[in-house]
N, C-alpha and C. Protein backbone atom coordinates (compact mmCIF):
# COMPACT_ATOMS: atom_id res chain seq x y z
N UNK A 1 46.35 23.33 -22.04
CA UNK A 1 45.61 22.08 -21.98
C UNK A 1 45.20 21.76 -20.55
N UNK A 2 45.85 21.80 -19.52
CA UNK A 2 45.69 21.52 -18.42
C UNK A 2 44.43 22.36 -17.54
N UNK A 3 44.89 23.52 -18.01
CA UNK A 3 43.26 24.98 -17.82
C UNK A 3 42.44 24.22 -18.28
N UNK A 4 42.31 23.87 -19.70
CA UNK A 4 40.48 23.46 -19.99
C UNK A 4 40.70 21.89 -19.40
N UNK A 5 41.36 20.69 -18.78
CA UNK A 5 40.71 20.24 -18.20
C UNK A 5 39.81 21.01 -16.82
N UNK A 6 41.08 21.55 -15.94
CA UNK A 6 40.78 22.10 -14.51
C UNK A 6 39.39 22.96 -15.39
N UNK A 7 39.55 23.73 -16.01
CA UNK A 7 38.09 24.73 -16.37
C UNK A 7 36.93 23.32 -16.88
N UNK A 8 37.08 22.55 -16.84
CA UNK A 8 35.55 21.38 -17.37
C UNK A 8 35.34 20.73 -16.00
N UNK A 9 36.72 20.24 -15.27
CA UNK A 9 35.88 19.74 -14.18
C UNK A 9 35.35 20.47 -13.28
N UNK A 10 35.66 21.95 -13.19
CA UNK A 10 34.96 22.87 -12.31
C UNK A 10 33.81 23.03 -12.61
N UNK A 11 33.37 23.28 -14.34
CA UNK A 11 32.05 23.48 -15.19
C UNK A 11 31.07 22.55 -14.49
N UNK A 12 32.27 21.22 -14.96
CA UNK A 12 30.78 20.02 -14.80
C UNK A 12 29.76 19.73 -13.36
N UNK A 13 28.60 19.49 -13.77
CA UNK A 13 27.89 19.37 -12.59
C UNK A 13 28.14 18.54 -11.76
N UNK A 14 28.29 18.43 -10.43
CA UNK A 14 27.82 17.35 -9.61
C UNK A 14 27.08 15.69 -9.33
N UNK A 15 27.40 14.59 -9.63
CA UNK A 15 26.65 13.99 -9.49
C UNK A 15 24.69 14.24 -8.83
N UNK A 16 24.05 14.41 -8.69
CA UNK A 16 23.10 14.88 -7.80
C UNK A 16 22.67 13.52 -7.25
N UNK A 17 22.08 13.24 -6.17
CA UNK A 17 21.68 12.58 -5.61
C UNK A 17 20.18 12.71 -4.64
N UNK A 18 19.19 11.69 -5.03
CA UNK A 18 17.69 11.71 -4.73
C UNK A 18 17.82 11.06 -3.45
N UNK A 19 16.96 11.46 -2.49
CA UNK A 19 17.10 10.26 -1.31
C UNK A 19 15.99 9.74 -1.87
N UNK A 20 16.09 8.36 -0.96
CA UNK A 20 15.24 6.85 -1.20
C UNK A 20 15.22 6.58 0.28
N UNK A 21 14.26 5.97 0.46
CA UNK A 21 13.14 5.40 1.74
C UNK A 21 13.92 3.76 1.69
N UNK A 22 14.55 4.18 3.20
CA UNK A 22 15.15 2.61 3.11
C UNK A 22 14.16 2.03 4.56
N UNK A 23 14.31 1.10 5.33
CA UNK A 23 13.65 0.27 5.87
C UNK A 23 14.61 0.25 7.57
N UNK A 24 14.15 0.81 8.53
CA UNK A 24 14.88 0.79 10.05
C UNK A 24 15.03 -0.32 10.53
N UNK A 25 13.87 -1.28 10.30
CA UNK A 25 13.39 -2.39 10.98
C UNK A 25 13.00 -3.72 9.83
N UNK A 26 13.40 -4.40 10.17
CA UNK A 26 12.97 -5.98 9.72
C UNK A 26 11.08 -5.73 9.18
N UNK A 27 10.58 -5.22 7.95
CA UNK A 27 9.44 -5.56 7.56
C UNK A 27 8.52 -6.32 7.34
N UNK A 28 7.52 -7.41 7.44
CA UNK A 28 7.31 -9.06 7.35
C UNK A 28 5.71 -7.82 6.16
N UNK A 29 5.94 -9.51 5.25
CA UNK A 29 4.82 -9.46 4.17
C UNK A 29 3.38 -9.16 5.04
N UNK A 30 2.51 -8.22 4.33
CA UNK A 30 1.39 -7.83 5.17
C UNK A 30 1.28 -7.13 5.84
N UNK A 31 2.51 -5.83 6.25
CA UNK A 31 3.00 -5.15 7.83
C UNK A 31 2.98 -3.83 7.22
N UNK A 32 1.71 -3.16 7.69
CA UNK A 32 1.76 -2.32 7.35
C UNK A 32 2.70 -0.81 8.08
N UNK A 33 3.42 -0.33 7.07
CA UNK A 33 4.63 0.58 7.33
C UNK A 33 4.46 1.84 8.31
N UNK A 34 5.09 2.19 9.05
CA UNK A 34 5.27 3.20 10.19
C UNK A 34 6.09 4.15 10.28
N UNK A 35 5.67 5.40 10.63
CA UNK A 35 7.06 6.40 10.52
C UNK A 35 8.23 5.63 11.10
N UNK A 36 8.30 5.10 12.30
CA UNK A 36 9.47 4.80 12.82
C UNK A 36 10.16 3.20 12.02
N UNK A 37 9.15 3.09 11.34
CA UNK A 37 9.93 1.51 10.52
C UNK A 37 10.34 2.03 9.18
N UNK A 38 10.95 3.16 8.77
CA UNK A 38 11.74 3.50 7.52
C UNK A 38 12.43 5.37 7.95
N UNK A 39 13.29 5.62 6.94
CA UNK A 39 13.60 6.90 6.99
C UNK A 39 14.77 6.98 5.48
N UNK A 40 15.12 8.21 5.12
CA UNK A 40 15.14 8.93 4.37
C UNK A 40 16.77 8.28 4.33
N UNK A 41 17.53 8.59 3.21
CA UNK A 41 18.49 7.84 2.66
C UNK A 41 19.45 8.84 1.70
N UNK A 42 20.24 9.47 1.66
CA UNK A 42 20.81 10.60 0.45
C UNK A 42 21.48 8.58 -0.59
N UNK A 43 20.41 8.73 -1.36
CA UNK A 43 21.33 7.96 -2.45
C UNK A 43 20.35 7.35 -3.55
N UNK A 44 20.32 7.59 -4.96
CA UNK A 44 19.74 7.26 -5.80
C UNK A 44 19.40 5.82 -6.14
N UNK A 45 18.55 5.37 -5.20
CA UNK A 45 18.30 3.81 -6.01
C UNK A 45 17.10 3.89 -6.55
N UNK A 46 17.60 2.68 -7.86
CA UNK A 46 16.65 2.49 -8.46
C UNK A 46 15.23 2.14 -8.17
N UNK A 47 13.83 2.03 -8.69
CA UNK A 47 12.69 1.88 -7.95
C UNK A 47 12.37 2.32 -6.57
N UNK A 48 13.13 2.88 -5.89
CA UNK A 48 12.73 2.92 -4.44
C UNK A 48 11.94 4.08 -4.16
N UNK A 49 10.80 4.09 -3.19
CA UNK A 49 9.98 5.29 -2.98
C UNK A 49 10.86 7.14 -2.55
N UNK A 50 10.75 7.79 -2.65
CA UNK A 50 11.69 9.34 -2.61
C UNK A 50 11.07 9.60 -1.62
N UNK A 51 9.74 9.17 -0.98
CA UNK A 51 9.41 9.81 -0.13
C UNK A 51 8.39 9.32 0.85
N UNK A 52 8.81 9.89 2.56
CA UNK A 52 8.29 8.81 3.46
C UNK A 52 6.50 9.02 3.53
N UNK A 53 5.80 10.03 3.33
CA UNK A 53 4.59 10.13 2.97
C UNK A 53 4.21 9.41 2.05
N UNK A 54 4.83 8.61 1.07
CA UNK A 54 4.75 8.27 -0.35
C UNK A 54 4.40 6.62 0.47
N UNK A 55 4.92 6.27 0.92
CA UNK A 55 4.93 4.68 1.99
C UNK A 55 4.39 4.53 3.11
N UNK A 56 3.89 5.58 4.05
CA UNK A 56 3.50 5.34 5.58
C UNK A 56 2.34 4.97 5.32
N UNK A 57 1.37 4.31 5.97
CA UNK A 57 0.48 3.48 5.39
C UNK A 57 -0.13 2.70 4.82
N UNK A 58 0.81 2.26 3.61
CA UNK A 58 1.20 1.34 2.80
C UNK A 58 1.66 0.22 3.43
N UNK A 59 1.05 -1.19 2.60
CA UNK A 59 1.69 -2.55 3.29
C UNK A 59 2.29 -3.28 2.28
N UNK A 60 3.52 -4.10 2.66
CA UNK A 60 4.99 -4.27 1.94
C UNK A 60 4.21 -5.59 1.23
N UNK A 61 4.48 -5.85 0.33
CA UNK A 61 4.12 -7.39 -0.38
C UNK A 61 4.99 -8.34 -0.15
N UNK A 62 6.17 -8.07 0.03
CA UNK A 62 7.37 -8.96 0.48
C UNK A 62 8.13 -8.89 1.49
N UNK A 63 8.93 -9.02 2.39
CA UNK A 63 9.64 -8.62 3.63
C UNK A 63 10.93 -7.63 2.80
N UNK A 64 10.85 -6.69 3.56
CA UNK A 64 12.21 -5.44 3.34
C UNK A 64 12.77 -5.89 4.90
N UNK A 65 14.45 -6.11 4.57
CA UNK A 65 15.30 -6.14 5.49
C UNK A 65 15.21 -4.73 5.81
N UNK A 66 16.17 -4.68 7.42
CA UNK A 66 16.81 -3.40 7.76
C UNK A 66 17.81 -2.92 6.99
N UNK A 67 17.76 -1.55 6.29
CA UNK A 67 18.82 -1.36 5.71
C UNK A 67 18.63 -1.15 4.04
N UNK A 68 17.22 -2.08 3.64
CA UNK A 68 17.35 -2.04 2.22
C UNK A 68 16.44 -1.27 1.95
N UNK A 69 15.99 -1.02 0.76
CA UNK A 69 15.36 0.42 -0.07
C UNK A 69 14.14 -0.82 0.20
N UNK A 70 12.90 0.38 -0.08
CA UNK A 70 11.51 0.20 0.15
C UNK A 70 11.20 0.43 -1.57
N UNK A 71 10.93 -0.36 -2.30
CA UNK A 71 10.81 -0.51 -3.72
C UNK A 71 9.31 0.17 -3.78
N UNK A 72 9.14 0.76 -4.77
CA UNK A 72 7.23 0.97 -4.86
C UNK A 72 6.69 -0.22 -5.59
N UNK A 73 7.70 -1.00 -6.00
CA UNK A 73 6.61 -2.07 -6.91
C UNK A 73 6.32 -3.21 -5.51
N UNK A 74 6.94 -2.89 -4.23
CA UNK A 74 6.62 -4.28 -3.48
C UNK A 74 5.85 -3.39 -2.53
N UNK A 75 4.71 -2.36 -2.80
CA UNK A 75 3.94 -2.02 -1.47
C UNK A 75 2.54 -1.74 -2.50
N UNK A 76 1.54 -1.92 -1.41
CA UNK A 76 0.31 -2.43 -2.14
C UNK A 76 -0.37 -1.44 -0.95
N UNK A 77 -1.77 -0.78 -0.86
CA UNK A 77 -2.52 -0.12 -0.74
C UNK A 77 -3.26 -1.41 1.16
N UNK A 78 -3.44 -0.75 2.30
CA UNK A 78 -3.33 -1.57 3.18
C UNK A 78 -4.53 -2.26 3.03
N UNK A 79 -4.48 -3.48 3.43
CA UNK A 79 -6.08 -4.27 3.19
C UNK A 79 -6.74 -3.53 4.62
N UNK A 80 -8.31 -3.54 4.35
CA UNK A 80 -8.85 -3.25 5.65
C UNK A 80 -10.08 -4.59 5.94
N UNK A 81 -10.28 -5.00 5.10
CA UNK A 81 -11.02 -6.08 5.58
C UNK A 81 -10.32 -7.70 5.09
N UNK A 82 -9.72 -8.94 6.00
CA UNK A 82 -9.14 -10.16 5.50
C UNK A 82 -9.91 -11.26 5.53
N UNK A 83 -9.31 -11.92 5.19
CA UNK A 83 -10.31 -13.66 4.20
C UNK A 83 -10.94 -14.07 5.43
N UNK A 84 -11.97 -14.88 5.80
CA UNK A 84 -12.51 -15.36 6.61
C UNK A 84 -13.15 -13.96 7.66
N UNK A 85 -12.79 -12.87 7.68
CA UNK A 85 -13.68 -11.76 8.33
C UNK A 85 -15.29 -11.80 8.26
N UNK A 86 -15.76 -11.50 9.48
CA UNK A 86 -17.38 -11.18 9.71
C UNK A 86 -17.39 -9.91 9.01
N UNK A 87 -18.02 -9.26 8.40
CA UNK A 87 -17.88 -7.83 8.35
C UNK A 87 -19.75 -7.24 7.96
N UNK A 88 -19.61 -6.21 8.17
CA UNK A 88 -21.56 -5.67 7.49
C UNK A 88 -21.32 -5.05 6.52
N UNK A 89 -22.69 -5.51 5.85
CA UNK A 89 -22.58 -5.61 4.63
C UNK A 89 -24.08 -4.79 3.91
N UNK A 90 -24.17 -3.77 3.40
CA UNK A 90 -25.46 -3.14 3.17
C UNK A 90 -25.70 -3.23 1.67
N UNK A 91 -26.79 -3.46 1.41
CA UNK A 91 -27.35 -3.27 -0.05
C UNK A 91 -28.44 -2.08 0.12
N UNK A 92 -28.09 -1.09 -1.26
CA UNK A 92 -29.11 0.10 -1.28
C UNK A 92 -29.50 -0.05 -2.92
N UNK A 93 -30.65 -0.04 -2.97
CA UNK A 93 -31.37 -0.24 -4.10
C UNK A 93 -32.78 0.98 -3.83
N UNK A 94 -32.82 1.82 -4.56
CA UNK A 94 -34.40 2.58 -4.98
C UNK A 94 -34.82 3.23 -3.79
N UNK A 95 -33.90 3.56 -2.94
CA UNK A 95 -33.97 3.67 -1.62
C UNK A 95 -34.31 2.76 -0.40
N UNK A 96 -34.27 1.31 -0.65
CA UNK A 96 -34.01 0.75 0.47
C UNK A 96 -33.17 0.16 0.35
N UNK A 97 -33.32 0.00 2.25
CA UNK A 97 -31.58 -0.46 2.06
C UNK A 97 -31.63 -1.65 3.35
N UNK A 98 -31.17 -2.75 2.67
CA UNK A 98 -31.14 -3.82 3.67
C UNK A 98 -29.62 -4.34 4.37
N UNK A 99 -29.72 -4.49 5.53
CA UNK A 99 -27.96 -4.40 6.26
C UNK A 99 -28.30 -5.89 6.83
N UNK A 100 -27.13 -6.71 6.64
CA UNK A 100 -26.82 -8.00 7.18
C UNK A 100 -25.06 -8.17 7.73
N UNK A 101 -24.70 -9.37 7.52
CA UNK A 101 -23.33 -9.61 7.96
C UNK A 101 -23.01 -10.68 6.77
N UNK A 102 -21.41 -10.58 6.79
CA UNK A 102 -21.12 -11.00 5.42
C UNK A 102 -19.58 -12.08 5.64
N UNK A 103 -19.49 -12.98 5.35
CA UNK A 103 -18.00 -13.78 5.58
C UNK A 103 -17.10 -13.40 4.59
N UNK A 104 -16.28 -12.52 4.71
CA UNK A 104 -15.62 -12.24 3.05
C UNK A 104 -14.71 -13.30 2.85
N UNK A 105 -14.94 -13.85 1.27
CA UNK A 105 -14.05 -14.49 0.99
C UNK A 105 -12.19 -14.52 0.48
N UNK A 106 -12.29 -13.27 0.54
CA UNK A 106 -10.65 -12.71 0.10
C UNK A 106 -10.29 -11.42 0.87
N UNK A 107 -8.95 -10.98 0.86
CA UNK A 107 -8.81 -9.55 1.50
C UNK A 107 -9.05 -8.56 0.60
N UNK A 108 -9.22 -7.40 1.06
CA UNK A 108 -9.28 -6.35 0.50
C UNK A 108 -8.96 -5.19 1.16
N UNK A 109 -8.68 -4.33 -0.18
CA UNK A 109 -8.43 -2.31 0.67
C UNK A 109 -9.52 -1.51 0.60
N UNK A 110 -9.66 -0.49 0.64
CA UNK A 110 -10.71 0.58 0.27
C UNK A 110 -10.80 0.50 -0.96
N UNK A 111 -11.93 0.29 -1.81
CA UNK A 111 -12.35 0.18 -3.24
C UNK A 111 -12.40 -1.11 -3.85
N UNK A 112 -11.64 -2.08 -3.16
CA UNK A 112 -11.45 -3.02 -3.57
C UNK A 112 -13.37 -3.62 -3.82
N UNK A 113 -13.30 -4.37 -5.16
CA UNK A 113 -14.45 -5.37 -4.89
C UNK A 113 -13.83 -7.29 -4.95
N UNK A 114 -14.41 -7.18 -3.82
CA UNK A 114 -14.40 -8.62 -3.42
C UNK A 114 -15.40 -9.39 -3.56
N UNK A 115 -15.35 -10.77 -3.25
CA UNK A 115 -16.25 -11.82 -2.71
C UNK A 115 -16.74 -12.32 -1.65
N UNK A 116 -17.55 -12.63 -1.07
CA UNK A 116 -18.14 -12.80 0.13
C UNK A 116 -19.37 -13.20 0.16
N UNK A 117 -19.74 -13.82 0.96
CA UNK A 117 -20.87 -14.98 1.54
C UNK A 117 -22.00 -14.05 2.42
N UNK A 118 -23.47 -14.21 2.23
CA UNK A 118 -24.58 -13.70 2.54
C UNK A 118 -24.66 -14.73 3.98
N UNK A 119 -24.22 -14.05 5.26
CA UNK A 119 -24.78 -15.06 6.49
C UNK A 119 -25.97 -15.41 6.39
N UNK A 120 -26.73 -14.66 6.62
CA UNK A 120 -28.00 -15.31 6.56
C UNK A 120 -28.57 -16.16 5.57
N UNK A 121 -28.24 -15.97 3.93
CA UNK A 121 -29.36 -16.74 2.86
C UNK A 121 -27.82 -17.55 2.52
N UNK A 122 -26.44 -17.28 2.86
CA UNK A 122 -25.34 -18.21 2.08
C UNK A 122 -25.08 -17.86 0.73
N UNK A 123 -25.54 -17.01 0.15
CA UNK A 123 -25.67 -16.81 -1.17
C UNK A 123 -24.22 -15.96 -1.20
N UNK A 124 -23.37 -16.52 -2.02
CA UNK A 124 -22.06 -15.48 -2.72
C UNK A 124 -22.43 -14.29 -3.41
N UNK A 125 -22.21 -13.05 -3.14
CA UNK A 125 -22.09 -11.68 -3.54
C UNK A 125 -21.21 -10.97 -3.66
N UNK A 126 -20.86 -10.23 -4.48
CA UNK A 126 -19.68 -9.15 -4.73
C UNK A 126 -20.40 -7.95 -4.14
N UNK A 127 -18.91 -7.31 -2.99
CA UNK A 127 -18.91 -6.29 -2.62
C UNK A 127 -18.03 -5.03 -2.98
N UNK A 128 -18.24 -4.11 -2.84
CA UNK A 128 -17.17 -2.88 -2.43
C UNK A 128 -16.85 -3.15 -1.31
N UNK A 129 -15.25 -2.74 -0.82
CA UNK A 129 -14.86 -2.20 0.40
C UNK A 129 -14.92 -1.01 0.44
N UNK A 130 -15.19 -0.46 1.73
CA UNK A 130 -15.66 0.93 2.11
C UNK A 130 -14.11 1.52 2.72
N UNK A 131 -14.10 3.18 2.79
CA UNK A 131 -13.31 3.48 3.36
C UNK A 131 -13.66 2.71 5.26
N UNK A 132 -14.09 2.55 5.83
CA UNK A 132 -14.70 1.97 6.84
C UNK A 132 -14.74 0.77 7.22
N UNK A 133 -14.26 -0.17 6.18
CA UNK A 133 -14.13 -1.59 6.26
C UNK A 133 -15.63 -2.35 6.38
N UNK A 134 -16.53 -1.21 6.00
CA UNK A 134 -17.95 -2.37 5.47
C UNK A 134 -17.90 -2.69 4.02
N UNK A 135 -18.99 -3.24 4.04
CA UNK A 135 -19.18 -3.86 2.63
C UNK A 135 -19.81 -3.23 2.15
N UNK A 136 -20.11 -2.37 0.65
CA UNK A 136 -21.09 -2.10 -0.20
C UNK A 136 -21.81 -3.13 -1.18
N UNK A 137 -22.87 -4.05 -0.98
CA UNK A 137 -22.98 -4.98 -1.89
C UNK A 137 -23.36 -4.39 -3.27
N UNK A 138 -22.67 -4.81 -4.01
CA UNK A 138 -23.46 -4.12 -5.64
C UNK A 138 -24.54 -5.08 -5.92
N UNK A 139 -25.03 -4.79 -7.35
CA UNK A 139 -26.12 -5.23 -7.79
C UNK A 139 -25.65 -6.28 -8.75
């Protein structure tokens, strides 16, 4: 009896353990993440990103203490253009294409479509954000 315990706990596997992306530095909502503001963790938590490519670039939705796991449900894609920004703004139609400046009314990331104000005529328009942080006005 004592063999097939000693023979099962030798059998049995190992716990295994995933690392998780914990947080070096005090994170504040909006801050977008840095190699040196997280690193790698041997320990399975729940939700937390596995990997620091998976987060660098990424901006936190909530503040992550030092110390705690970097969740993927609290990091959001980085805004590149914010509320009250000047930004340019092009419309292309049939091949022309007319370029102005634009007050956006909300933030946004790359792809995002937003809202925003025509400087010149005032008129509200929905844009694309560009990888570039201009505006694509749609139609």
């Amino acid at each position: 009896m004592r063999h097939l315990m000693i023979l099962a706990l030798v059998t049995l596997p190992a716990p295994a353990f995933t690392d998780s992306v914990v947080a070096t530095q005090t994170l504040r909502p909006k801050e977008v993440i840095t190699a040196q503001s997280v690193q790698l963790q041997q320990a399975d938590i729940a939700g937390a990103a596995q990997g620091i490519d998976d987060v660098i670039g990424a901006e936190v939705k909530r503040a992550v203490y030092s110390g705690q796991p970097v969740l993927t449900s609290n990091l959001t894609r980085a805004a590149l253009v914010e509320r009250n920004q000047i930004v340019a703004a092009t419309f292309t139609l049939n091949g022309l294409t007319i370029a102005t400046e634009a007050r956006a009314m909300e933030r946004g990331a790359a792809g995002d479509v937003i809202r925003a104000m025509n400087l010149t005529s005032r008129a509200p328009i929905r844009a694309e954000v560009m990888d570039d942080g201009r505006l694509k006005v749609l139609p």
